[in-house]
C-alpha atoms as a PDB file:
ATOM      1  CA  UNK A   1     215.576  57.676 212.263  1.00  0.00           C
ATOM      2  CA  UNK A   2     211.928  57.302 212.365  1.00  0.00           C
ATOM      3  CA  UNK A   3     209.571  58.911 214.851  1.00  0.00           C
ATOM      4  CA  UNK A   4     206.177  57.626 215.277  1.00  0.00           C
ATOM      5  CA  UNK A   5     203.526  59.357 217.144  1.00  0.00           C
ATOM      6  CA  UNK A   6     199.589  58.053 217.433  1.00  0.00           C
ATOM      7  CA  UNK A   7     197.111  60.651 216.311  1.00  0.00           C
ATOM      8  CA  UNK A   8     195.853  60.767 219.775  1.00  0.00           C
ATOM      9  CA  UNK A   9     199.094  61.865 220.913  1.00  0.00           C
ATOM     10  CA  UNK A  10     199.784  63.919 217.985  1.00  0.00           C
ATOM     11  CA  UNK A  11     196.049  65.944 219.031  1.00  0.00           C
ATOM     12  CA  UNK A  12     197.449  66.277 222.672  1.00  0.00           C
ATOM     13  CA  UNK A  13     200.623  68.116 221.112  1.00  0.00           C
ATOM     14  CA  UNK A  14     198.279  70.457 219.069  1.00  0.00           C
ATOM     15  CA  UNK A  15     196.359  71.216 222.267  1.00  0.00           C
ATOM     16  CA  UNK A  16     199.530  71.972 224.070  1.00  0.00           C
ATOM     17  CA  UNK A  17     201.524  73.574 221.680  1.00  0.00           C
ATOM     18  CA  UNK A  18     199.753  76.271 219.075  1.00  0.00           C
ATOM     19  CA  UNK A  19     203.247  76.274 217.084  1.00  0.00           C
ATOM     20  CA  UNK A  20     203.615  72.781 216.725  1.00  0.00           C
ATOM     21  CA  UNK A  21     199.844  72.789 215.473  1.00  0.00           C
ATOM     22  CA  UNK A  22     200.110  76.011 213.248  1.00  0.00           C
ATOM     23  CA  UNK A  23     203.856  74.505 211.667  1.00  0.00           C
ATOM     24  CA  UNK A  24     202.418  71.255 210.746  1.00  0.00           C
ATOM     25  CA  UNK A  25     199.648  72.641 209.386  1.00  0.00           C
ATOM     26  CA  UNK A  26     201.741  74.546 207.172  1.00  0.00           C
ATOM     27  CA  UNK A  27     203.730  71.882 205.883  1.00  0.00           C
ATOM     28  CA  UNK A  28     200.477  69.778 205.205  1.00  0.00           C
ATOM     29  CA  UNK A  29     199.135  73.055 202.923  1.00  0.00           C
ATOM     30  CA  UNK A  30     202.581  73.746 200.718  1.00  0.00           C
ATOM     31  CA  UNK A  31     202.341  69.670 200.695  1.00  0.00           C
ATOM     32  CA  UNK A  32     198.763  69.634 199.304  1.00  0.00           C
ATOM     33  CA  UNK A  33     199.846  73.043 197.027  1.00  0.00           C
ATOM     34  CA  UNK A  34     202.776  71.025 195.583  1.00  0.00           C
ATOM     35  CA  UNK A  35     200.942  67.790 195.124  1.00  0.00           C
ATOM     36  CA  UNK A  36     198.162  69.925 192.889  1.00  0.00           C
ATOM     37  CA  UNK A  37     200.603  72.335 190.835  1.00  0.00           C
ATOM     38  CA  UNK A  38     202.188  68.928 189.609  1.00  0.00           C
ATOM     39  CA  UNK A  39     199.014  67.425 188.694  1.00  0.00           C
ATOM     40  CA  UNK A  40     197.622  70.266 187.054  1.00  0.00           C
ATOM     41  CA  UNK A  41     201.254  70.282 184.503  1.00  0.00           C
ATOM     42  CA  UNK A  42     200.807  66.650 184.604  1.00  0.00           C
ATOM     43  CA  UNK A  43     197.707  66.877 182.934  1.00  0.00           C
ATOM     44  CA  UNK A  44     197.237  69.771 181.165  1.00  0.00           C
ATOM     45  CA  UNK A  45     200.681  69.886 179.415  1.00  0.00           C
ATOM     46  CA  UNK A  46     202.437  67.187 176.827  1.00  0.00           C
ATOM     47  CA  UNK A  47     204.312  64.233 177.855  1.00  0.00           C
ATOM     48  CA  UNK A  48     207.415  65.952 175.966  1.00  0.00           C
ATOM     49  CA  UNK A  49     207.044  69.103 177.998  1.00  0.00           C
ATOM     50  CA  UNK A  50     206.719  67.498 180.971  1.00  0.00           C
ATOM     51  CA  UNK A  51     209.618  65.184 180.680  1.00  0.00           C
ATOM     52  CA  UNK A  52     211.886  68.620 179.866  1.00  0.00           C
ATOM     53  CA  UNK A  53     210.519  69.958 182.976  1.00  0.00           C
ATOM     54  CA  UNK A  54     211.319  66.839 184.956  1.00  0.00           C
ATOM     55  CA  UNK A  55     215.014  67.304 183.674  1.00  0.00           C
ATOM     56  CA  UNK A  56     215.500  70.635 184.637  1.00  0.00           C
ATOM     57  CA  UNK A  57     214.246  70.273 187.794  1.00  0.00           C
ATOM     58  CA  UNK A  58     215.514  67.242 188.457  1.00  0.00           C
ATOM     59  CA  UNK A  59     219.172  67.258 186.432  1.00  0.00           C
ATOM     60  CA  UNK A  60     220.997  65.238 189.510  1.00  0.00           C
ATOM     61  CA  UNK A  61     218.757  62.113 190.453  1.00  0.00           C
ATOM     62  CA  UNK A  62     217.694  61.229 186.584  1.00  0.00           C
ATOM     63  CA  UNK A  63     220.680  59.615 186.229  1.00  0.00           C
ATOM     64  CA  UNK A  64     219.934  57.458 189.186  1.00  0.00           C
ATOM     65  CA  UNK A  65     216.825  56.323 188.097  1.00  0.00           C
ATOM     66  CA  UNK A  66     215.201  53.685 185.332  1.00  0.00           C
ATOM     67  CA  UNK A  67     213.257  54.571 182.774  1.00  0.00           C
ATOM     68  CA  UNK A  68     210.106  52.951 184.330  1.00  0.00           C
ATOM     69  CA  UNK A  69     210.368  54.768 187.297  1.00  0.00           C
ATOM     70  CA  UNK A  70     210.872  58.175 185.506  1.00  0.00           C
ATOM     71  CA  UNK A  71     207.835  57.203 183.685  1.00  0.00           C
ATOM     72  CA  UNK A  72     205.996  56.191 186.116  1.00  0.00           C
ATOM     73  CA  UNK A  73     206.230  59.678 187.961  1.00  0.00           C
ATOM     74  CA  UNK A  74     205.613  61.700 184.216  1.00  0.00           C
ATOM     75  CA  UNK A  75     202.701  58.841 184.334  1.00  0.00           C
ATOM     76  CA  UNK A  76     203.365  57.529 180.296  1.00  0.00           C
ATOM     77  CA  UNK A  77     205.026  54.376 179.307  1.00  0.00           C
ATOM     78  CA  UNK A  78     208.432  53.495 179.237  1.00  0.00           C
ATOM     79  CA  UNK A  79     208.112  52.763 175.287  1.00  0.00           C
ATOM     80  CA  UNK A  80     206.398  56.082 174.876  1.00  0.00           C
ATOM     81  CA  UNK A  81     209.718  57.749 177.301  1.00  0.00           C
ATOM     82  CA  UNK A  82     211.849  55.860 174.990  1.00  0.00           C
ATOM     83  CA  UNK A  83     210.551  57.720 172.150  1.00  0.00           C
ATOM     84  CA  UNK A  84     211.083  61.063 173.600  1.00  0.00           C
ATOM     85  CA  UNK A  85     214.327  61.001 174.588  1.00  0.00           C
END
């Protein structure tokens, strides 16, 4: 199920509600955190290491996935993936 909300409405629930506000603005820091701790190991370490990272923290949905979209997310080439496996 999807819920959608307009930001207007959304404001109104922040105005109303302090622990709605303070919760979601929680979420959207560990979001932001996450999003820069994987860029910064996206960049600053090797493809290799970062594909052996993506395994072990992902060991049950590689399997599920193609090589392009695998790496897509490490951002290389699917040749280059090919080549590291």
């Amino acid at each position: 199920m999807v819920l959608q909300i307009t930001k207007n409405r959304l404001e109104q629930l922040y105005t109303l509600s302090p622990v709605f506000e303070r919760f979601f603005r929680i979420l959207n820091e560990n979001s932001a955190i996450a999003l820069q701790t994987r860029l910064i190991q996206l960049f600053s370490s090797k493809a290799e290491t970062n594909y052996h990272s993506f395994l072990k923290k992902y060991p049950k949905i590689v399997n599920r996935l193609n090589r392009k979209q695998i790496a897509g997310y490490l951002n290389i080439t699917p040749q280059y993936l090919s080549q590291l496996k």
